[in-house]
Protein backbone atom coordinates (compact mmCIF):
# COMPACT_ATOMS: atom_id res chain seq x y z
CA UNK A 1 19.05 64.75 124.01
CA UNK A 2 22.62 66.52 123.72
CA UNK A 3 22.67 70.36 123.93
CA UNK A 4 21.66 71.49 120.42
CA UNK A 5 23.62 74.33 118.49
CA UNK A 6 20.73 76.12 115.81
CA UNK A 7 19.66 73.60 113.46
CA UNK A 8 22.33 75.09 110.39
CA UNK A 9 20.85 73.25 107.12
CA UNK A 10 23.74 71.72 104.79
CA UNK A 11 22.71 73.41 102.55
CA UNK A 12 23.52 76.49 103.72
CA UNK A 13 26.87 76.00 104.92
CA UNK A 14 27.87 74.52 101.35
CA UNK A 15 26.41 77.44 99.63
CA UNK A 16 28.27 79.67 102.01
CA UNK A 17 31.65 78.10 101.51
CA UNK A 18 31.47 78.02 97.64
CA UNK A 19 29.70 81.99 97.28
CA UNK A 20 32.37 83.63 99.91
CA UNK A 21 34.46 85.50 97.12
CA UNK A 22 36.89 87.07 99.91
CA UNK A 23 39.91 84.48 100.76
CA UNK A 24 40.38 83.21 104.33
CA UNK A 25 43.93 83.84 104.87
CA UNK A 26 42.98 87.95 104.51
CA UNK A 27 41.51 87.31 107.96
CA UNK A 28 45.12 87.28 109.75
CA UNK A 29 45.09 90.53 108.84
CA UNK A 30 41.83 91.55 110.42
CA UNK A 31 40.04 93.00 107.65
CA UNK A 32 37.81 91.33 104.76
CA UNK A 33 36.11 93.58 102.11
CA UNK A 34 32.58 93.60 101.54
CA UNK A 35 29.50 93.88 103.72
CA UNK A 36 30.49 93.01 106.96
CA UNK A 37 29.84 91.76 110.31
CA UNK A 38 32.10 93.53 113.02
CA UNK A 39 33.78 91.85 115.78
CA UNK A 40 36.62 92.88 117.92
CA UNK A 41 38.74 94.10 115.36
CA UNK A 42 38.03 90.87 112.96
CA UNK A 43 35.76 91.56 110.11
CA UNK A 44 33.63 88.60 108.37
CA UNK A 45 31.25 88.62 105.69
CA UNK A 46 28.10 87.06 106.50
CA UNK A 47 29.04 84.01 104.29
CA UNK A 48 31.96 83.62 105.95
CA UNK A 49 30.86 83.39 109.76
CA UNK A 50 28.34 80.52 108.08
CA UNK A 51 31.16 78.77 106.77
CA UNK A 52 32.88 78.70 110.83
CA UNK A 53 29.38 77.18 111.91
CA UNK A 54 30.95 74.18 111.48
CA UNK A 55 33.11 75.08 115.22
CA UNK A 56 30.17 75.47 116.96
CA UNK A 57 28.20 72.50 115.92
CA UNK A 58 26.83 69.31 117.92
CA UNK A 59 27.05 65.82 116.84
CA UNK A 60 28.26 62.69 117.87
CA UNK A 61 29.54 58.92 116.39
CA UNK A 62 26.82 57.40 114.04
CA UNK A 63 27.03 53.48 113.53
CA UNK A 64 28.84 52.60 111.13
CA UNK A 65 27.23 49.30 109.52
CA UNK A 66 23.92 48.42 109.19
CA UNK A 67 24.77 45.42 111.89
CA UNK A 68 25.57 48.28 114.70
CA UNK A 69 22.57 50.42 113.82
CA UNK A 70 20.39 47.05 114.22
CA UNK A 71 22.31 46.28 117.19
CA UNK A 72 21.71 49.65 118.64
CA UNK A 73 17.96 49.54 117.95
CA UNK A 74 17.86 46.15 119.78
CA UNK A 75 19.54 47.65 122.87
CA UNK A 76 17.67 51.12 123.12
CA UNK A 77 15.18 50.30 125.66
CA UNK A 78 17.69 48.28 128.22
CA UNK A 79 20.22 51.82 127.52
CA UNK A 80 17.81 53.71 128.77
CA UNK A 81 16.34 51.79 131.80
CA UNK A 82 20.06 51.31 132.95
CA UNK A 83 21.46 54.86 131.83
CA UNK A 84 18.37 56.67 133.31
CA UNK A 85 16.78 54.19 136.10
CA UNK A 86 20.07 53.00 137.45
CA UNK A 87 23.73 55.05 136.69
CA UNK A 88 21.45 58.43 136.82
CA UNK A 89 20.30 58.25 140.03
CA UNK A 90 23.38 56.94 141.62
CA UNK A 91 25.89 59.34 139.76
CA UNK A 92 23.40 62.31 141.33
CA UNK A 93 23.62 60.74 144.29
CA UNK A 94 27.51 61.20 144.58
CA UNK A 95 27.30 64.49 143.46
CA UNK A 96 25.41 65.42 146.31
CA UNK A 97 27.55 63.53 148.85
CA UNK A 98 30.77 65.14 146.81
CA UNK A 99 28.94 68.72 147.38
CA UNK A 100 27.59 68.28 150.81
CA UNK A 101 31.64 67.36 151.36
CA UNK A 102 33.03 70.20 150.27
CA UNK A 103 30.73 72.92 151.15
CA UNK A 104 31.17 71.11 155.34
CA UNK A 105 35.38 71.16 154.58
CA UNK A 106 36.06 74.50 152.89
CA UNK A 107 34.73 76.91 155.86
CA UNK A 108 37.70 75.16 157.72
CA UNK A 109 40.39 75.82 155.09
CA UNK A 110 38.91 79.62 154.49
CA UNK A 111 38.27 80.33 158.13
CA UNK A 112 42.04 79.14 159.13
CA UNK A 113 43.26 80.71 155.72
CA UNK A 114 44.70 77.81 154.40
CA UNK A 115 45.05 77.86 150.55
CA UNK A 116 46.63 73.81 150.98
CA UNK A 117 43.17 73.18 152.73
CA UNK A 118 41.25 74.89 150.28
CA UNK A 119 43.30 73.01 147.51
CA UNK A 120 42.61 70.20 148.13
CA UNK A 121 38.87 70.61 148.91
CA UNK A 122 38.60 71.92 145.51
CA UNK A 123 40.88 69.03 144.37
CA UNK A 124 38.72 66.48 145.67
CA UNK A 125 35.54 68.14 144.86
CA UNK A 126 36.87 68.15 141.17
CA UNK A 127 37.34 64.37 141.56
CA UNK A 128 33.86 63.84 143.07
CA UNK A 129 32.57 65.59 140.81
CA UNK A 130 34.15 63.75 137.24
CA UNK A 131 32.82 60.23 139.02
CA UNK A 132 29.25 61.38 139.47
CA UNK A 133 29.47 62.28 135.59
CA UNK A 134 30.79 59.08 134.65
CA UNK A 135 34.11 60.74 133.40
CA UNK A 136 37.17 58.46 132.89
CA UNK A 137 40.56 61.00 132.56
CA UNK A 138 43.32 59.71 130.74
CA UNK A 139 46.58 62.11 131.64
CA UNK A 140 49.02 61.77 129.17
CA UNK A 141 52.91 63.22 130.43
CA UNK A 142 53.71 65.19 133.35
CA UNK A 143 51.71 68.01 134.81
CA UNK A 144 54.72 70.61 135.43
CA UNK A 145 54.88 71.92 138.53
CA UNK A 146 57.27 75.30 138.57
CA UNK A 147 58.29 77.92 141.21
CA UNK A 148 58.75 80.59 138.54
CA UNK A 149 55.88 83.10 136.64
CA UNK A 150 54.01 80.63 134.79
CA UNK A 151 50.05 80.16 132.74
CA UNK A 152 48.73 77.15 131.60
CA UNK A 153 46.72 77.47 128.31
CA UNK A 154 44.23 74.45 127.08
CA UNK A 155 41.40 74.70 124.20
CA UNK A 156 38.16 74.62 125.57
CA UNK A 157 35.24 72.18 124.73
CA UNK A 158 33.25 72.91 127.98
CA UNK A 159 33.02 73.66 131.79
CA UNK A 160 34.57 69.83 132.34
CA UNK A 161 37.96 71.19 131.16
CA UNK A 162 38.85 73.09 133.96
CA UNK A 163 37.34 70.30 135.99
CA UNK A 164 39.54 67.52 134.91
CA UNK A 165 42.99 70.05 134.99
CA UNK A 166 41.62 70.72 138.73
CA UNK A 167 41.28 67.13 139.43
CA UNK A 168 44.86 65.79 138.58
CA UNK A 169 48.16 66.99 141.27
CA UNK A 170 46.86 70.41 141.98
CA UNK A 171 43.73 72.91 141.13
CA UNK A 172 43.98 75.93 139.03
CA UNK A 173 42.94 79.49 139.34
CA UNK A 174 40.81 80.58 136.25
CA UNK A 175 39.71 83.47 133.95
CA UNK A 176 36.29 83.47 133.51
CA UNK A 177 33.27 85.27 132.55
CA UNK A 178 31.13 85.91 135.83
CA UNK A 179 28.24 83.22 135.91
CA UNK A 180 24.71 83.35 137.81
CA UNK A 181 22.80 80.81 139.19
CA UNK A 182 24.76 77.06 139.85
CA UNK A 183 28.09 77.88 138.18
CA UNK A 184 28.27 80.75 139.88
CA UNK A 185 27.22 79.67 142.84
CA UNK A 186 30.45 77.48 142.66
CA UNK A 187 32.87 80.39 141.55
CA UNK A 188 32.10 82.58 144.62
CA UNK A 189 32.53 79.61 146.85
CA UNK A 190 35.65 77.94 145.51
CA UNK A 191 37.68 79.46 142.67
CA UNK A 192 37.39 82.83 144.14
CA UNK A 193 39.45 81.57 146.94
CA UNK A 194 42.20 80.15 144.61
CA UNK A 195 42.97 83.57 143.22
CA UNK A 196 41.16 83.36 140.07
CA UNK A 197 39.68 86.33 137.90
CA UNK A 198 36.63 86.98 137.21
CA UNK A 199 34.58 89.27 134.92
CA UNK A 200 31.82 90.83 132.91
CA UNK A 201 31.58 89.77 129.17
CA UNK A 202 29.51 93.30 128.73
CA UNK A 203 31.57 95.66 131.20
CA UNK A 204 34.16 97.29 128.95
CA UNK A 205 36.15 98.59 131.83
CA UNK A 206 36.53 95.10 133.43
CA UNK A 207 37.45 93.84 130.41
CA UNK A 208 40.82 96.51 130.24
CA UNK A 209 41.08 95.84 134.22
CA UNK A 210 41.52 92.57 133.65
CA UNK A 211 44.58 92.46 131.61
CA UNK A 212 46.71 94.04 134.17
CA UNK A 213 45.08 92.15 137.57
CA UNK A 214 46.26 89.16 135.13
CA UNK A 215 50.02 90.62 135.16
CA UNK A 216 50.02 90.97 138.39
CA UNK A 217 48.28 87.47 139.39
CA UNK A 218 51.49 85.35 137.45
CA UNK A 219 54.12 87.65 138.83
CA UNK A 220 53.14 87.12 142.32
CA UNK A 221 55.22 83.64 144.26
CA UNK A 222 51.43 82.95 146.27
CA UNK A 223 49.77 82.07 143.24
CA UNK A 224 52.37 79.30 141.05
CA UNK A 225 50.92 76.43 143.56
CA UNK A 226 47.53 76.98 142.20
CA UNK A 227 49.14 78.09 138.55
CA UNK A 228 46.41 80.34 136.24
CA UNK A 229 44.58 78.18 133.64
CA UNK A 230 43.98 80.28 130.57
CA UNK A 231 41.44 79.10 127.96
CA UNK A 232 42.81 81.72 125.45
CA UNK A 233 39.90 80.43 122.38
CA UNK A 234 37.79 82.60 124.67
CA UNK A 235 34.48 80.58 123.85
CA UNK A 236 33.82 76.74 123.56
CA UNK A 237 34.46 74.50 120.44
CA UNK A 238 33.48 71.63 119.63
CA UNK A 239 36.40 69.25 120.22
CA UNK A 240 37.18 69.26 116.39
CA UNK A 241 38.20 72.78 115.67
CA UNK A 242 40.98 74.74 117.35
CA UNK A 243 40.10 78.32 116.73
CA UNK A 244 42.10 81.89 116.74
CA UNK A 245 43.81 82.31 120.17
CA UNK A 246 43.36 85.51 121.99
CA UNK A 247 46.94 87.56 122.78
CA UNK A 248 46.00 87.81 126.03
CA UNK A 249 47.88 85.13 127.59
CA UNK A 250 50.72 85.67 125.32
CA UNK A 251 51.17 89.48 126.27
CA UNK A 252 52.35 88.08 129.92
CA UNK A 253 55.63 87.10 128.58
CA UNK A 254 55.80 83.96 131.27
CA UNK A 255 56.27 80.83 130.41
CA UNK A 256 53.36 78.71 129.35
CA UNK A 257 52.65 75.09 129.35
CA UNK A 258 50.00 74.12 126.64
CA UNK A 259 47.63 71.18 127.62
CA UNK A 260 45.39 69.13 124.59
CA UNK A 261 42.15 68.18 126.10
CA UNK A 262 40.56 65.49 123.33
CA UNK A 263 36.88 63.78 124.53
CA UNK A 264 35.87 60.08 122.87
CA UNK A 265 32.99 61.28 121.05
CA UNK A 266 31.30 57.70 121.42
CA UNK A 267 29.30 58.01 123.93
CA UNK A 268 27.41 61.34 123.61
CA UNK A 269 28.46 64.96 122.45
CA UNK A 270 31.38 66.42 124.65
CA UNK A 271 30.21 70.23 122.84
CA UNK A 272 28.68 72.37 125.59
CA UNK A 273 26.70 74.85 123.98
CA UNK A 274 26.14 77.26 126.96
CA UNK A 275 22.44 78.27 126.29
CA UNK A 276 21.63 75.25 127.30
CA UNK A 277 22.98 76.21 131.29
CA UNK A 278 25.24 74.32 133.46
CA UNK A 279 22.63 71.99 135.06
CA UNK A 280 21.38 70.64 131.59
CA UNK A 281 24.88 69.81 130.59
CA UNK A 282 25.92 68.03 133.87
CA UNK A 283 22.47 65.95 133.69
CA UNK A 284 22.98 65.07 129.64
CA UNK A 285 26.97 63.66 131.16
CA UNK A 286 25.30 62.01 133.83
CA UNK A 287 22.92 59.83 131.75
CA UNK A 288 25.89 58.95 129.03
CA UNK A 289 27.45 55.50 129.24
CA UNK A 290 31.00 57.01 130.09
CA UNK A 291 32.81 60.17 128.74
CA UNK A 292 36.75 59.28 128.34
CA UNK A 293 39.03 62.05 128.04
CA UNK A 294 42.55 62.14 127.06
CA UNK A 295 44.40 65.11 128.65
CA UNK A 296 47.67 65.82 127.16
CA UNK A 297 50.73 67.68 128.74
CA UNK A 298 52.73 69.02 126.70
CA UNK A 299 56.84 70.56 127.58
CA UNK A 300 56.53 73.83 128.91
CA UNK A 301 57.14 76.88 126.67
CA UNK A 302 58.68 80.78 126.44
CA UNK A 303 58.63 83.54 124.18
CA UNK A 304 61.38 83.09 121.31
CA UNK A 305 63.30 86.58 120.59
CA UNK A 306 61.88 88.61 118.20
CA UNK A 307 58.66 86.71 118.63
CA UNK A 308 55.40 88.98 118.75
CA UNK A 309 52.51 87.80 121.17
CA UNK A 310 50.47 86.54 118.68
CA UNK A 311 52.99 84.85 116.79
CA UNK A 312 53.30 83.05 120.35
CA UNK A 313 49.99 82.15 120.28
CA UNK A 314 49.85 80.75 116.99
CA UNK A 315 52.65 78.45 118.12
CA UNK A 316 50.86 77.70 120.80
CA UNK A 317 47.62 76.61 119.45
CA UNK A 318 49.40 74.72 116.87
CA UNK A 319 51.28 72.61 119.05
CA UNK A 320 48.06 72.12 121.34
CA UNK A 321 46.04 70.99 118.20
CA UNK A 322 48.64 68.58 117.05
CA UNK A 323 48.73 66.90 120.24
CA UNK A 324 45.28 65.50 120.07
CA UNK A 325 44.63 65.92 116.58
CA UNK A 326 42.10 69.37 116.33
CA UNK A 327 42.05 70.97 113.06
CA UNK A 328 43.06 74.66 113.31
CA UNK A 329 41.04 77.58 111.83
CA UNK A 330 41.51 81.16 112.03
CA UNK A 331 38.36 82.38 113.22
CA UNK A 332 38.00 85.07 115.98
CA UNK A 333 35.70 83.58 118.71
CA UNK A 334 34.67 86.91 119.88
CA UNK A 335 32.75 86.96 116.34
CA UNK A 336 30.88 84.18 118.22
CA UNK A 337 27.62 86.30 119.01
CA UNK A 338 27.63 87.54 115.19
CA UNK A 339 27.62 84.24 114.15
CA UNK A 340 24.65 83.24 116.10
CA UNK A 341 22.44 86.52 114.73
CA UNK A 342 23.40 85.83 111.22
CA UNK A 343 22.00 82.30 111.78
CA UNK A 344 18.80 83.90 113.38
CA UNK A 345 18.27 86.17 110.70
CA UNK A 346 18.79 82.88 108.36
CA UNK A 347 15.97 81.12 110.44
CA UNK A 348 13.03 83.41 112.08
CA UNK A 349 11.47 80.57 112.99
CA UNK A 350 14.19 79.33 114.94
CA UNK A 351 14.44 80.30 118.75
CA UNK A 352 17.88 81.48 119.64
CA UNK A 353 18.54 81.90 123.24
């Protein structure tokens, strides 16, 4: 099974669509009337964060004739010997070798303090590690490569993102929340030594600290071979939605180069809903068919005059959603955690974790 968002009954998000008195657009402005839920200087009503629940949701391609659904009741039972029995145990095969690789190479590149040695373990690694999950990257345009300040900015659908970016020329440094158990098993020993920043979702002075380690990250020549990838929606989607982007990136005043990652929907659920943990996402890729992913580059952008940061951002987004065809909402995904409570509150019954 895919991971699972809460179970959010149609019903419910229809009703909360139609009842929301308060218009949409009053959001850009960071403040809606009513009874509120708070979040990081955006305000929603509790209809309102039901109507974004639609972001955050899993689902993937239903037949579309009765012929397709008979043919994929007919094929069921060979899928699953071949996806489980056969491509399953071979795909975690290679991830092993692929990790077993890396983990013997890297000690050389860190040891001699190599960062081209450590680039392209991580390189390769990233490579290893699309094959043993049956990933098939389509880049689309050129990856710019520039000896100037510079942040790459992509929406953000799950932990593969980074992955396939990583994969393709050269490997990125990253902004991420700090991760236990696999994940961050891997971010202590490999993106740490690429420069990237990490930090504590709940540690409010980490949070400020990291704005200006950020600054001083793209500013400095060491860095712009492994080039800071920035997923600015600060939470993931799920591959249909491009949500707000955060200023963050835009305060830099660098140039940025925006990059449209779209997944074929297909052959499973591309949405990684994080409660679920790193290992039961990798093992839900690794028993799909194939996951294609188009990867688009687009032309490098700066700061028009006059332009604010988030009036960067907005351009940003909207030229990163046109790309690969994401419809754009202006929802706050630091509201995120609200979200999931009101839905708890909406269903007792219902586990959230």
């Amino acid at each position: 099974m895919p991971p699972q968002d809460p179970s959010i009954p149609t019903s419910i998000l229809l009703s909360s669509q139609n009842s929301s008195s308060e218009s949409l657009d009053l959001m850009r402005s960071d403040y809606v009337q009513g009874t509120t839920k708070k979040s990081y200087q955006t305000e929603y009503t509790r209809e309102q964060l039901l109507s974004f629940a639609k972001c955050f949701t899993s689902d993937v391609v239903k037949a579309s004739s009765r012929f397709l659904e008979m043919i994929g009741f007919l094929t069921a039972v060979p899928s699953i010997i071949i996806r489980y029995g056969i491509l399953f145990p071979l795909r975690f095969f290679t991830l092993g070798a692929s990790t077993i690789a890396f983990f013997m190479t890297l000690p050389i590149g860190v040891t001699l303090k190599s960062s081209e040695i450590v680039s392209f373990c991580v390189k390769y690694y990233c490579k290893g590690i699309l094959f043993s999950l049956g990933v098939k990257a389509n880049y689309i345009g050129e990856k710019p490569q520039l000896n100037e300040p510079h942040v790459f900015v992509a929406n953000h659908t799950s932990y593969l993102d980074y992955i396939l970016l990583g994969a393709h020329k050269f490997p990125h440094a990253v902004v991420m929340a700090r991760h236990s158990g696999v994940l961050g098993f891997l971010q202590n020993n490999g993106l740490n030594y690429l420069h990237s920043l990490c930090f504590d979702r709940a540690n409010i002075t980490e949070r400020k600290d990291l704005s200006e380690r950020l600054k001083k990250h793209v500013k400095s020549a060491n860095t712009w071979t492994n080039p800071m990838i920035i997923f600015p929606e600060g939470t993931c989607v799920n591959n249909k939605y491009a949500i707000r982007f955060q200023k963050g990136a835009f305060e830099l005043g660098v140039k940025v180069c925006p990059v449209g990652i779209k997944y074929d929907r297909s052959f499973g659920d591309p949405y990684w809903d994080t409660r679920k943990g790193f290992m039961f996402y990798a093992y839900y890729r690794m028993t799909r068919w194939i996951t294609p992913v188009d990867i688009v580059y687009c032309k490098p952008e700066v700061p028009l005059k006059g332009e604010t940061s988030v009036q960067y951002g907005e351009r940003i987004k909207d030229k990163i959603a046109s790309s690969i065809g994401l419809k754009k909402v202006d929802f706050n995904g630091m509201a995120k955690r609200d979200l999931l409570e009101v839905l708890k509150e909406g269903n007792p019954a219902k586990k959230i974790l």
